[in-house]
PDB file of N, CA and C in Angstrom:
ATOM      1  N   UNK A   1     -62.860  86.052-246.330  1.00  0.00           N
ATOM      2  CA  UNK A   1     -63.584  86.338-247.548  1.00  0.00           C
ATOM      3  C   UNK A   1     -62.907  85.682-248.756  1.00  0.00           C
ATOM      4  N   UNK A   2     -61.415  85.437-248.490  1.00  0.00           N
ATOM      5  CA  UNK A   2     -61.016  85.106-249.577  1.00  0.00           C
ATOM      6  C   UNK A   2     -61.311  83.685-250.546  1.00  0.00           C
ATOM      7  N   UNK A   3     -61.450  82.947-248.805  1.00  0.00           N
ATOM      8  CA  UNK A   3     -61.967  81.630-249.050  1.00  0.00           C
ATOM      9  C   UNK A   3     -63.391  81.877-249.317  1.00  0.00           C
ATOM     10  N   UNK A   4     -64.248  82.410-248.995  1.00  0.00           N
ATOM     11  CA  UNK A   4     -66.016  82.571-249.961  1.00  0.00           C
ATOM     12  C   UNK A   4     -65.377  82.351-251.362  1.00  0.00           C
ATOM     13  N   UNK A   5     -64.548  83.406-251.729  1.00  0.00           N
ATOM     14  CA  UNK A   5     -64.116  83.120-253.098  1.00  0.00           C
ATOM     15  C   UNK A   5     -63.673  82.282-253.805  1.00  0.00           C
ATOM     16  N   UNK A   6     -63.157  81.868-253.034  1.00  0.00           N
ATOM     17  CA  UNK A   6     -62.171  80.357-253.777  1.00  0.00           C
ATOM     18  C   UNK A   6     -63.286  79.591-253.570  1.00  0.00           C
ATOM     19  N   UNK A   7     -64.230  79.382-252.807  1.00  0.00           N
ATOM     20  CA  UNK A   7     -65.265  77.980-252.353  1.00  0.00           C
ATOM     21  C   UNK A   7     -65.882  78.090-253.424  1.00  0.00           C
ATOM     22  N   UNK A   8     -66.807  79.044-254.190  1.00  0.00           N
ATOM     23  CA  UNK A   8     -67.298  79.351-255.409  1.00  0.00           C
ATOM     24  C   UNK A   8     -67.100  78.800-256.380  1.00  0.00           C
ATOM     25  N   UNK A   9     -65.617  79.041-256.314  1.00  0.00           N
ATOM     26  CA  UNK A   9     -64.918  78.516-257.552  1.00  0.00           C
ATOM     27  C   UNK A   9     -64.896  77.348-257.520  1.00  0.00           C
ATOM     28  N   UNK A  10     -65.310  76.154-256.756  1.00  0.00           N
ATOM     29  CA  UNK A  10     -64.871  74.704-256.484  1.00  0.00           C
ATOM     30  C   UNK A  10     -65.727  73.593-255.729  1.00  0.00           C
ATOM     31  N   UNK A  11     -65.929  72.779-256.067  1.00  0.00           N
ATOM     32  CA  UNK A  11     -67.033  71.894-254.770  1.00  0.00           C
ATOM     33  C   UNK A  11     -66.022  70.632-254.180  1.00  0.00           C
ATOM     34  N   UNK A  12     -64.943  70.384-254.832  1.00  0.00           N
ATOM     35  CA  UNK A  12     -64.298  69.193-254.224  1.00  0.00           C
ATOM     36  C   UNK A  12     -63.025  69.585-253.251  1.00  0.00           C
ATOM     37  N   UNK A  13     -62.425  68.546-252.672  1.00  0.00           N
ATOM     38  CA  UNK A  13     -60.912  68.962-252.473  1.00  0.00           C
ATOM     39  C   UNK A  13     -59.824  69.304-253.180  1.00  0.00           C
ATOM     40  N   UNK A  14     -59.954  68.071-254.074  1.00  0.00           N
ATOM     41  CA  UNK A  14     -58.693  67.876-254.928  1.00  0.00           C
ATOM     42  C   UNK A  14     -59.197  69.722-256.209  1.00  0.00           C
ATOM     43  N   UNK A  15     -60.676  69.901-256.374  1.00  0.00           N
ATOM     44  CA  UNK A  15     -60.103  71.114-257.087  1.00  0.00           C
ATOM     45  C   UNK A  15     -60.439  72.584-256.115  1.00  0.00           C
ATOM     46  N   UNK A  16     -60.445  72.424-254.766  1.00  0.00           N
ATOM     47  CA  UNK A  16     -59.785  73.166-254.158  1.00  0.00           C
ATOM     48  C   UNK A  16     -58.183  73.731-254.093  1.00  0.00           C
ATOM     49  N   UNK A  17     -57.653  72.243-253.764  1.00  0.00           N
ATOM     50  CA  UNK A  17     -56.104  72.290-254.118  1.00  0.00           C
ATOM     51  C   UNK A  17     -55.629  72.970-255.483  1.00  0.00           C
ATOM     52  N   UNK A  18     -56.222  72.257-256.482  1.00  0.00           N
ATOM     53  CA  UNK A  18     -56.045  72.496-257.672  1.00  0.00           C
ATOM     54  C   UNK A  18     -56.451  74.023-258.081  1.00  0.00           C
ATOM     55  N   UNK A  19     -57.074  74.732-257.619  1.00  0.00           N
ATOM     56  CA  UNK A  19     -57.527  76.325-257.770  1.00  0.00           C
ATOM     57  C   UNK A  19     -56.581  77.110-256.931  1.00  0.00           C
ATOM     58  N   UNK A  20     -56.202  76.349-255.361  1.00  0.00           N
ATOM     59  CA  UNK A  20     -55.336  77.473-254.993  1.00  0.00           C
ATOM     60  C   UNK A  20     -53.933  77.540-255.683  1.00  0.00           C
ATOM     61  N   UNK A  21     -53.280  76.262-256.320  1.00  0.00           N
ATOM     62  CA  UNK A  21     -51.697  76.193-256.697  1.00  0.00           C
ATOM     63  C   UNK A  21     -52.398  77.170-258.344  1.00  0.00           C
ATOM     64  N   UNK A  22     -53.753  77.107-259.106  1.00  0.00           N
ATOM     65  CA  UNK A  22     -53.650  77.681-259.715  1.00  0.00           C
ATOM     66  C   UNK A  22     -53.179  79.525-259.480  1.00  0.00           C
ATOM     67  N   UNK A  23     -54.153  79.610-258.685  1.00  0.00           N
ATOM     68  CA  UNK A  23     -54.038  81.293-257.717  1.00  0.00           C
ATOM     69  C   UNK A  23     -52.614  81.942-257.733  1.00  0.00           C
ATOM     70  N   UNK A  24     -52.313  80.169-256.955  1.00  0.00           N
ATOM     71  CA  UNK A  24     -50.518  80.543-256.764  1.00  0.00           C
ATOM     72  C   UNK A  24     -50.053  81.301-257.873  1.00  0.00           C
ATOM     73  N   UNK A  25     -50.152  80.314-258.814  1.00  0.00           N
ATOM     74  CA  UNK A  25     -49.240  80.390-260.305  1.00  0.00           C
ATOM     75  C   UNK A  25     -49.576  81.873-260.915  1.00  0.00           C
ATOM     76  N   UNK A  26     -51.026  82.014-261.262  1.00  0.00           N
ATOM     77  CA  UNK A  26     -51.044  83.315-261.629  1.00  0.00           C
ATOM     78  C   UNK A  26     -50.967  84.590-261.005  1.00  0.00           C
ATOM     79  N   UNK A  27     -50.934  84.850-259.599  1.00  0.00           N
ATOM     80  CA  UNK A  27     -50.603  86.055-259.233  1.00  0.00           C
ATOM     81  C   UNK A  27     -49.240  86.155-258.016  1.00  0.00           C
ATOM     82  N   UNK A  28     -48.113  85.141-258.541  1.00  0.00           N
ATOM     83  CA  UNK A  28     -46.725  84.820-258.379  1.00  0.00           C
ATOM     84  C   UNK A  28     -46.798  85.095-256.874  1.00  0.00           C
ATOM     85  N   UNK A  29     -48.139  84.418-255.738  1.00  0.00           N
ATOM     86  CA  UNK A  29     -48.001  84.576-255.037  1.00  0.00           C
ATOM     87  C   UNK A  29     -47.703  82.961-254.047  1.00  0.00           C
ATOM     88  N   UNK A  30     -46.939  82.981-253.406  1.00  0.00           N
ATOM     89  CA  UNK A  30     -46.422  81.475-252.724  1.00  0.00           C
ATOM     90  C   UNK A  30     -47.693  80.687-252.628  1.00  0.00           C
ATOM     91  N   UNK A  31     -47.552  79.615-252.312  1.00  0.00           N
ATOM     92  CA  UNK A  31     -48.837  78.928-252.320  1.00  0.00           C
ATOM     93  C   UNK A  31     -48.921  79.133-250.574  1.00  0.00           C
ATOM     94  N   UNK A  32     -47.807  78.655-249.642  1.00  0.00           N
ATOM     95  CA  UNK A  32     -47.865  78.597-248.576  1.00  0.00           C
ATOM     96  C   UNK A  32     -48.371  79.727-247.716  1.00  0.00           C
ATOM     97  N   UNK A  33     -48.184  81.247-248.422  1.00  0.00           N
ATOM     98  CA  UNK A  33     -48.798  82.346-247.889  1.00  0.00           C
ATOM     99  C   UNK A  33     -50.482  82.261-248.394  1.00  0.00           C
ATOM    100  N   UNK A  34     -50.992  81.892-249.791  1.00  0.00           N
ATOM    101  CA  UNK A  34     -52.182  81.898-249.384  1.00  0.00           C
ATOM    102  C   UNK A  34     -52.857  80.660-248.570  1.00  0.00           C
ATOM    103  N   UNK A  35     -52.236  79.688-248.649  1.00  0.00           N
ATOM    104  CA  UNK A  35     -52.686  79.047-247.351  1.00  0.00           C
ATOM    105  C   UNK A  35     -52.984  79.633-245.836  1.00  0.00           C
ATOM    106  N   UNK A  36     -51.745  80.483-246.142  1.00  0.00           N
ATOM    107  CA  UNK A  36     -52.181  81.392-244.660  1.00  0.00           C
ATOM    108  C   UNK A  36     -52.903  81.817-244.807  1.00  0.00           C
ATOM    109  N   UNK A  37     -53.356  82.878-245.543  1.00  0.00           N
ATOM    110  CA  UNK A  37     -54.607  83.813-245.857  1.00  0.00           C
ATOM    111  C   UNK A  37     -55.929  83.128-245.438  1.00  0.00           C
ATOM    112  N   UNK A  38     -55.751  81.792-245.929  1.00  0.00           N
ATOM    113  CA  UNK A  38     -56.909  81.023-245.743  1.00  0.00           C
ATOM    114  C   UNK A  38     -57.351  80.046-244.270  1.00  0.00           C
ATOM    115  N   UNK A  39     -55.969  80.114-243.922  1.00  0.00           N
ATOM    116  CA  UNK A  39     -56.049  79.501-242.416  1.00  0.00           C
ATOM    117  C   UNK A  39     -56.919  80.032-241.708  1.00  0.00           C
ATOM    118  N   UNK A  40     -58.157  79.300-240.369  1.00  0.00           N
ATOM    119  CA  UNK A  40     -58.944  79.708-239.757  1.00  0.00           C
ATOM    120  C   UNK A  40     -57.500  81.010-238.313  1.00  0.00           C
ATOM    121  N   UNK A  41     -58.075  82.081-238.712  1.00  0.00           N
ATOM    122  CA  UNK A  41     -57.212  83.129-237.926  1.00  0.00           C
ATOM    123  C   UNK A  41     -56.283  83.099-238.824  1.00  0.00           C
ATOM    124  N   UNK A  42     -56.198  83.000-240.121  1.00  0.00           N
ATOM    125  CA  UNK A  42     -55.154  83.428-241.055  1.00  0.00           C
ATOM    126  C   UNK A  42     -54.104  84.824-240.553  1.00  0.00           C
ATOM    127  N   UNK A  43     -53.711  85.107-241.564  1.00  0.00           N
ATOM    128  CA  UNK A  43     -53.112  86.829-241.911  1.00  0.00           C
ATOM    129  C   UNK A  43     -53.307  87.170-243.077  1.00  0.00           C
ATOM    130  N   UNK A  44     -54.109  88.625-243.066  1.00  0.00           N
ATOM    131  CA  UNK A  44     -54.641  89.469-244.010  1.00  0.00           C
ATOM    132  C   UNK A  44     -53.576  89.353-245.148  1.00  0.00           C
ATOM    133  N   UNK A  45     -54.214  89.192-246.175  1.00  0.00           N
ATOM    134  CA  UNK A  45     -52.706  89.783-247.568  1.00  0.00           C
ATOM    135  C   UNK A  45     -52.416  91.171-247.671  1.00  0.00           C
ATOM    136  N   UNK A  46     -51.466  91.558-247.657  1.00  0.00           N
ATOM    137  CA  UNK A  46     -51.024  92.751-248.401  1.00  0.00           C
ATOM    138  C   UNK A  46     -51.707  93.550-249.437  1.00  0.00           C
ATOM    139  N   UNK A  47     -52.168  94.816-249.194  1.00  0.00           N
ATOM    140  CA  UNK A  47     -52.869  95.552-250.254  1.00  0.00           C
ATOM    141  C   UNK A  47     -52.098  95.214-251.645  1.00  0.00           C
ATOM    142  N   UNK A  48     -50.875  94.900-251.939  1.00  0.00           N
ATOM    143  CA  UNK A  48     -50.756  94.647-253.074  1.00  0.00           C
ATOM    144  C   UNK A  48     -50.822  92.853-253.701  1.00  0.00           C
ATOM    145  N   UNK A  49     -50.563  92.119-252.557  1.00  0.00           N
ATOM    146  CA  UNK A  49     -51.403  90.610-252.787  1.00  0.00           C
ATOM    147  C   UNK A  49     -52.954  90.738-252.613  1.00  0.00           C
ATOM    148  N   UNK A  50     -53.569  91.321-252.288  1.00  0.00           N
ATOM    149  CA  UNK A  50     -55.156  91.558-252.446  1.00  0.00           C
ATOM    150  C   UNK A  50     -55.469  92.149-253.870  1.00  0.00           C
ATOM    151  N   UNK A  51     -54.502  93.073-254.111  1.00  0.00           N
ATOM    152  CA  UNK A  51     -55.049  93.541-255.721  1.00  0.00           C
ATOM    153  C   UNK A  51     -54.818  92.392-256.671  1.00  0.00           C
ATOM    154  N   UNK A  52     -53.521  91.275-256.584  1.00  0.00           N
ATOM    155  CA  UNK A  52     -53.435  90.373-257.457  1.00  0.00           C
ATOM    156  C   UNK A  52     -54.696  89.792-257.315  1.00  0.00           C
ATOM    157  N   UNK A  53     -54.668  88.915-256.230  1.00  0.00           N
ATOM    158  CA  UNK A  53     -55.601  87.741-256.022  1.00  0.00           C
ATOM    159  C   UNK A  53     -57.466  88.662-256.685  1.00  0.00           C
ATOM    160  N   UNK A  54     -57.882  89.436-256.435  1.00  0.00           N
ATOM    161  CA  UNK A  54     -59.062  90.300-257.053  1.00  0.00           C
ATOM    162  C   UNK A  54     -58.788  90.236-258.280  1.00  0.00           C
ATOM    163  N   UNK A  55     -57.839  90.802-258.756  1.00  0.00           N
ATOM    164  CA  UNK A  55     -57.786  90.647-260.516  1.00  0.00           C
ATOM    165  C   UNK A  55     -57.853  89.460-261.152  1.00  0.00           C
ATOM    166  N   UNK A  56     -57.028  88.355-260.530  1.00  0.00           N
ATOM    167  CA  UNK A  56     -57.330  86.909-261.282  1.00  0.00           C
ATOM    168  C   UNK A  56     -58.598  86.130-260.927  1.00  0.00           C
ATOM    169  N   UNK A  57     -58.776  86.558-259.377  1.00  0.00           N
ATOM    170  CA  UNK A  57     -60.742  86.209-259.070  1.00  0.00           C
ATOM    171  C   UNK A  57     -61.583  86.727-260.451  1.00  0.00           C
ATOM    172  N   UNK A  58     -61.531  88.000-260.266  1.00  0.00           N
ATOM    173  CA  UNK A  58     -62.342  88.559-261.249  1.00  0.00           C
ATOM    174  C   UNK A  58     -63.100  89.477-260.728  1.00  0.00           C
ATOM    175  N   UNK A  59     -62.593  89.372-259.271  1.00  0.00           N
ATOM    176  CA  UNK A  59     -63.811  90.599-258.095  1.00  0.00           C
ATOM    177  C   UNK A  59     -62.909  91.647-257.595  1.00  0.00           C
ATOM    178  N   UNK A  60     -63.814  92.472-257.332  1.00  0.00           N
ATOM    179  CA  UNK A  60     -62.797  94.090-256.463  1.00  0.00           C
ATOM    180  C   UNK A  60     -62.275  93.642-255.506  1.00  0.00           C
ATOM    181  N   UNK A  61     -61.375  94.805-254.565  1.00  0.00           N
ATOM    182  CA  UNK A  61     -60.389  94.105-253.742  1.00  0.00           C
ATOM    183  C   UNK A  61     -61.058  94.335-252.568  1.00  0.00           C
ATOM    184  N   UNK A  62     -62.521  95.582-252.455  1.00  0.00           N
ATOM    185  CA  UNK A  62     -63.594  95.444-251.338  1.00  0.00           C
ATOM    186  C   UNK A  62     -64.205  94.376-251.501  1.00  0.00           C
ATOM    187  N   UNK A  63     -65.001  93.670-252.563  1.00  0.00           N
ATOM    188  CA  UNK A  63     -65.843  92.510-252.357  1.00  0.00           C
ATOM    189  C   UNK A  63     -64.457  91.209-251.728  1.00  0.00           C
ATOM    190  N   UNK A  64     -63.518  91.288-252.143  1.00  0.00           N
ATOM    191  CA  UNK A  64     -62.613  89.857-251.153  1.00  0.00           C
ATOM    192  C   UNK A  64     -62.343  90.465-249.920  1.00  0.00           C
ATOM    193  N   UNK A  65     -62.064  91.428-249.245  1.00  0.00           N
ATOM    194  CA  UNK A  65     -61.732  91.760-248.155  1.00  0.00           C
ATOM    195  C   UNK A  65     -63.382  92.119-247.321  1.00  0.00           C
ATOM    196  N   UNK A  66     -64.449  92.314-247.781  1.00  0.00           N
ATOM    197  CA  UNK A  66     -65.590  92.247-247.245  1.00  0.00           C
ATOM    198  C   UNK A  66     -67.022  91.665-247.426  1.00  0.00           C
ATOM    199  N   UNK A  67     -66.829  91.012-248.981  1.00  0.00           N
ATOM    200  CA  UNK A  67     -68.031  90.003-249.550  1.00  0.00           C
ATOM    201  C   UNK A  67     -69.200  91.208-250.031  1.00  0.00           C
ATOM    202  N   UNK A  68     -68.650  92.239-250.040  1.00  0.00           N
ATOM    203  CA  UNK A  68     -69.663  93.336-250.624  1.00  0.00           C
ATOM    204  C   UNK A  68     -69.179  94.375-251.541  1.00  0.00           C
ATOM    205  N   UNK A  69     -70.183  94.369-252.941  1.00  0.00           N
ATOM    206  CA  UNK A  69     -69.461  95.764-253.697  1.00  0.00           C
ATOM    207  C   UNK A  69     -70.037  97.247-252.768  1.00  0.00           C
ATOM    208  N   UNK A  70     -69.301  97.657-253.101  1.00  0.00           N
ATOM    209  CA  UNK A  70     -69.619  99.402-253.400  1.00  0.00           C
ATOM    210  C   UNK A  70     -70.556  99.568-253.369  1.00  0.00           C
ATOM    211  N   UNK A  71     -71.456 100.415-252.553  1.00  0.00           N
ATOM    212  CA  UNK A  71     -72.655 101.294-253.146  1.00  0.00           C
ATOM    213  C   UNK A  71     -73.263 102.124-253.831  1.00  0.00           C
ATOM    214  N   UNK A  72     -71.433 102.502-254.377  1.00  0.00           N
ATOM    215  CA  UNK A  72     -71.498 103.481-255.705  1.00  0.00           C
ATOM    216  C   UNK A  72     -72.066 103.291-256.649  1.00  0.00           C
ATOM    217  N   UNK A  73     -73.454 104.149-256.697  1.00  0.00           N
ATOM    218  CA  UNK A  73     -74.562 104.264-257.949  1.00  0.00           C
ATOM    219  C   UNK A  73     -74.222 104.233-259.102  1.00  0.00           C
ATOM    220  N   UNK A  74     -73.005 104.849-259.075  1.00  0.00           N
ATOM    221  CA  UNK A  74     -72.454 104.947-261.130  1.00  0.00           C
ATOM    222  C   UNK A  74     -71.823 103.762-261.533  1.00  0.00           C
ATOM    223  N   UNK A  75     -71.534 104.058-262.703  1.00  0.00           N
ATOM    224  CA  UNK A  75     -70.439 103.263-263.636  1.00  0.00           C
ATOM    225  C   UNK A  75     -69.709 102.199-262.467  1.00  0.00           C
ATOM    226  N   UNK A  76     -69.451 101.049-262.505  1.00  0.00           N
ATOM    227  CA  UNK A  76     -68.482  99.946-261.826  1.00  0.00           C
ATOM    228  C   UNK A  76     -66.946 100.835-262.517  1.00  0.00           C
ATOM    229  N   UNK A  77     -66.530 101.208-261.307  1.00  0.00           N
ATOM    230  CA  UNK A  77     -65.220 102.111-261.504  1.00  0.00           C
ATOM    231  C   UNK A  77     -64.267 101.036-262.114  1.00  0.00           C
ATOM    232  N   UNK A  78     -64.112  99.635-260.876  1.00  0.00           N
ATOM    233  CA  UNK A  78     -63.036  99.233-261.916  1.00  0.00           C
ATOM    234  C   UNK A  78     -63.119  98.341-263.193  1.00  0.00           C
ATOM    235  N   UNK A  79     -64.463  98.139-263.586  1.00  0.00           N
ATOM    236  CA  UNK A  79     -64.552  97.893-265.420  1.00  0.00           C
ATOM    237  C   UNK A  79     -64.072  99.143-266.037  1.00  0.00           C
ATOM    238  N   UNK A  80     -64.548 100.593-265.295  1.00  0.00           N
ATOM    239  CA  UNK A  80     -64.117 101.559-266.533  1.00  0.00           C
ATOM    240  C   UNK A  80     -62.265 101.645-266.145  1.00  0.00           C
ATOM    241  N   UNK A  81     -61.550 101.201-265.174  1.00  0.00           N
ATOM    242  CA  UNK A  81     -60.297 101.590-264.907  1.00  0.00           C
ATOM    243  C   UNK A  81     -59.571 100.164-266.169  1.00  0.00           C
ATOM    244  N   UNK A  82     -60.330  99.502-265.975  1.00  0.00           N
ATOM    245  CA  UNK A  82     -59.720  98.169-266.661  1.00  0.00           C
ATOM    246  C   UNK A  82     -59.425  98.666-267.950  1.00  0.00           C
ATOM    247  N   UNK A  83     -60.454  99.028-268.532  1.00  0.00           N
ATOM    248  CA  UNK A  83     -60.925  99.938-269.964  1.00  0.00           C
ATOM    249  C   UNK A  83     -59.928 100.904-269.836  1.00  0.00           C
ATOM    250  N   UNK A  84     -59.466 101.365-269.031  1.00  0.00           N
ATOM    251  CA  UNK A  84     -58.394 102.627-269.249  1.00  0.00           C
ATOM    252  C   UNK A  84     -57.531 102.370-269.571  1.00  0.00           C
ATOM    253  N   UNK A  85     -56.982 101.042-268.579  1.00  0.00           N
ATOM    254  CA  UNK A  85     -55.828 100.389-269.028  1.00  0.00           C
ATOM    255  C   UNK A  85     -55.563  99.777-270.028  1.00  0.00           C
ATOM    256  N   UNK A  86     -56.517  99.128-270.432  1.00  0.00           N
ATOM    257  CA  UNK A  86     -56.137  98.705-271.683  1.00  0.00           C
ATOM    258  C   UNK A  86     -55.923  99.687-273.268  1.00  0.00           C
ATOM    259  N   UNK A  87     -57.159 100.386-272.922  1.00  0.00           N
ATOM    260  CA  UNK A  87     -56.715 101.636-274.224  1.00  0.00           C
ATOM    261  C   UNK A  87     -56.213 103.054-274.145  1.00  0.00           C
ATOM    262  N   UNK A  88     -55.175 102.752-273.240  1.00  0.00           N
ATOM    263  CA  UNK A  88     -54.673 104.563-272.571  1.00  0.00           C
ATOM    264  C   UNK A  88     -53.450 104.292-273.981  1.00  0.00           C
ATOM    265  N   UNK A  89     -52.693 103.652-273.346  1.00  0.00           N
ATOM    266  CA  UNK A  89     -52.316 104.537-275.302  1.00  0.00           C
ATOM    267  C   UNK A  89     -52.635 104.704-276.589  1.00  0.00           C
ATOM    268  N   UNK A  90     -53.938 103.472-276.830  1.00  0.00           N
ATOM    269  CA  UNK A  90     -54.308 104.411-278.130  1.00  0.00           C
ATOM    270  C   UNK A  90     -55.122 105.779-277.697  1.00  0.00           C
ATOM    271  N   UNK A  91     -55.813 105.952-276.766  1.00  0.00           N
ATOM    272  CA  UNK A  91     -56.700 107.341-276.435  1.00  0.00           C
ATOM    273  C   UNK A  91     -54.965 108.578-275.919  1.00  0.00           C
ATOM    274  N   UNK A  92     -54.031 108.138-275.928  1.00  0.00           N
ATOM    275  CA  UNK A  92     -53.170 108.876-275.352  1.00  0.00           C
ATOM    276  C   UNK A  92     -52.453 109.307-277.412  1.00  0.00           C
ATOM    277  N   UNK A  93     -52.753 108.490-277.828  1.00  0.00           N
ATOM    278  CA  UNK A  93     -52.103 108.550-279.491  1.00  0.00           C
ATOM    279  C   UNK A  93     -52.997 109.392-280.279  1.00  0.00           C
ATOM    280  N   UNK A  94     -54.517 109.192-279.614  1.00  0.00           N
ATOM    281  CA  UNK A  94     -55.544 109.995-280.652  1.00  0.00           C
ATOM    282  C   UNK A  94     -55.556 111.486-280.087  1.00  0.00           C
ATOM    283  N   UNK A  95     -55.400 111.975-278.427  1.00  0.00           N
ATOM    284  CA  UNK A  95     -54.872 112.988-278.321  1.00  0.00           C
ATOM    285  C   UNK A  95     -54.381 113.747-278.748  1.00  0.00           C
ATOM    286  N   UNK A  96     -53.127 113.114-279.611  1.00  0.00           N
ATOM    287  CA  UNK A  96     -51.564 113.778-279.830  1.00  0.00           C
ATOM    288  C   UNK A  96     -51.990 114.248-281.836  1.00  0.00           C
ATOM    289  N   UNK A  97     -52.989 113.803-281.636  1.00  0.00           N
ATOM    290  CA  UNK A  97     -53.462 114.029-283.531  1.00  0.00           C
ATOM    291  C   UNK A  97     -54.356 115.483-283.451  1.00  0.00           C
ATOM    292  N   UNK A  98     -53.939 116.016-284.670  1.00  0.00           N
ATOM    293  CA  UNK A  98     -54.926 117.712-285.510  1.00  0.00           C
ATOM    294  C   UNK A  98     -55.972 117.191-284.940  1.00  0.00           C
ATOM    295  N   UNK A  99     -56.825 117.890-284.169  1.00  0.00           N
ATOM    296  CA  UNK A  99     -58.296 118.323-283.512  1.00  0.00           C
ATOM    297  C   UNK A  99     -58.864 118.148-284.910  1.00  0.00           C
ATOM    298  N   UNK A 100     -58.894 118.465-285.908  1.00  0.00           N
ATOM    299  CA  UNK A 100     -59.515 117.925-286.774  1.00  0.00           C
ATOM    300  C   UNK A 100     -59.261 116.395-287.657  1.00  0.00           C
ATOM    301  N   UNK A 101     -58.572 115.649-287.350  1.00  0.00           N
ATOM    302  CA  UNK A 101     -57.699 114.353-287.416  1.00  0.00           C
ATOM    303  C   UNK A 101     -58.611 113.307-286.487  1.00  0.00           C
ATOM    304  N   UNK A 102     -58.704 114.008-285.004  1.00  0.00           N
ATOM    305  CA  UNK A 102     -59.512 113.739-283.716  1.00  0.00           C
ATOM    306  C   UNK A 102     -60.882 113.897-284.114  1.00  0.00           C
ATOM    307  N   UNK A 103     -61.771 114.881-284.492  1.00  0.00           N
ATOM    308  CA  UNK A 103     -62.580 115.091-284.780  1.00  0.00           C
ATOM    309  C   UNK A 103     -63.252 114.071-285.952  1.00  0.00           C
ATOM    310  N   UNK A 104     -62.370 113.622-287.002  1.00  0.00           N
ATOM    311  CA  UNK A 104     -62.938 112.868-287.877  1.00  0.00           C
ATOM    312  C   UNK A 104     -62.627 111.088-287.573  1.00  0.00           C
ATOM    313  N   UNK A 105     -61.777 110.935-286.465  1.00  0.00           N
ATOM    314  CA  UNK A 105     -61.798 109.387-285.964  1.00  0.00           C
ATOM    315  C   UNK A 105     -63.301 109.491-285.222  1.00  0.00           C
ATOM    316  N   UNK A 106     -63.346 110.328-284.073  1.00  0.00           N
ATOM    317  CA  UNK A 106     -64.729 110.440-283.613  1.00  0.00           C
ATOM    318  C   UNK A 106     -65.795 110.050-284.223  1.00  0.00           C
ATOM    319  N   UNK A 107     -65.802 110.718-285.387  1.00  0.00           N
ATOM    320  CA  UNK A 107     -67.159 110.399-286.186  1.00  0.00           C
ATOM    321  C   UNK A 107     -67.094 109.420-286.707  1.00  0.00           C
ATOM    322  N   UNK A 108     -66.166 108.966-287.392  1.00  0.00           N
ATOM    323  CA  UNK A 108     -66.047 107.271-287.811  1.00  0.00           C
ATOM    324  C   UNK A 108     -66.115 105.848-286.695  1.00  0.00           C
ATOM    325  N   UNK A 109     -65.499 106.264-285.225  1.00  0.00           N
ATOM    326  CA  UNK A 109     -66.073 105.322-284.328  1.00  0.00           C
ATOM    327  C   UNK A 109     -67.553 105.476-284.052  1.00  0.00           C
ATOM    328  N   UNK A 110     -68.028 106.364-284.025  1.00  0.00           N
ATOM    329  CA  UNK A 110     -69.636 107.007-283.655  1.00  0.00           C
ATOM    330  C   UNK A 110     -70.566 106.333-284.679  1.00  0.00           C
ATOM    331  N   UNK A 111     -69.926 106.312-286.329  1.00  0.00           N
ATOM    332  CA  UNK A 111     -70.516 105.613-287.561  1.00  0.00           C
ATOM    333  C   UNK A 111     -70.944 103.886-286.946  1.00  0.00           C
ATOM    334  N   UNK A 112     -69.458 103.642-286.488  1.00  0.00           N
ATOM    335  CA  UNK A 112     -68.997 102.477-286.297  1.00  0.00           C
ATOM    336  C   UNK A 112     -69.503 101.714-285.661  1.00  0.00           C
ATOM    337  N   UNK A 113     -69.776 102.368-284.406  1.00  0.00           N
ATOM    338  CA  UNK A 113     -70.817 101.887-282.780  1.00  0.00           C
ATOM    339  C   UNK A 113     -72.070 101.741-283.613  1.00  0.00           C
ATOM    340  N   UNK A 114     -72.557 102.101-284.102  1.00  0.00           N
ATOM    341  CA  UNK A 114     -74.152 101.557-284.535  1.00  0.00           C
ATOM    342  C   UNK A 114     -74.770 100.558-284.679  1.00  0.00           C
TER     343      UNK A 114
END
């Protein structure tokens, strides 16, 4: 699956090559292991080299390990986890403020969103 992914990303050789040493580079994973990954009868990556390689794809770590999302009806969990991560400490800072402090940022983002 991993290679569906990478093929996507690329129609030639040279930026085949050129996408996997990128891969490499950004998720500090060897180039020679995802070559393996990609070898016909490869070896699976590591749940924690599968979470890199998904995050710099841009896809979940079920759609590379099976070419399919979730059937989960709600919210795409990991856009809202992404969203967590990125603003857990300011939502962890607006917490820590007078319920009425909290109460009046509320209404000014609520103004704001419109």
């Amino acid at each position: 699956m991993l290679e569906a992914c990478l093929s996507s990303l690329f129609v030639s050789v040279e930026q085949y090559f050129s996408a996997l040493w990128e891969l490499a580079q950004k998720t500090g994973i060897n180039k020679r292991t995802l070559d393996g990954y990609l070898a016909k009868n490869g070896n699976e990556p590591t749940v924690g080299n599968a979470v890199k390689i998904a995050q710099v794809l841009g896809v979940s770590v079920e759609y590379l390990t099976t070419g399919k999302e979730s059937d989960f009806s709600g919210e795409n969990i990991s856009q809202e986890m992404i969203l967590f991560h990125k603003y857990r400490n300011f939502i962890r800072k607006i917490e820590s403020l007078p319920e009425d402090t909290n109460n009046c940022l509320n209404f000014l983002v609520d103004k704001l969103a419109r």
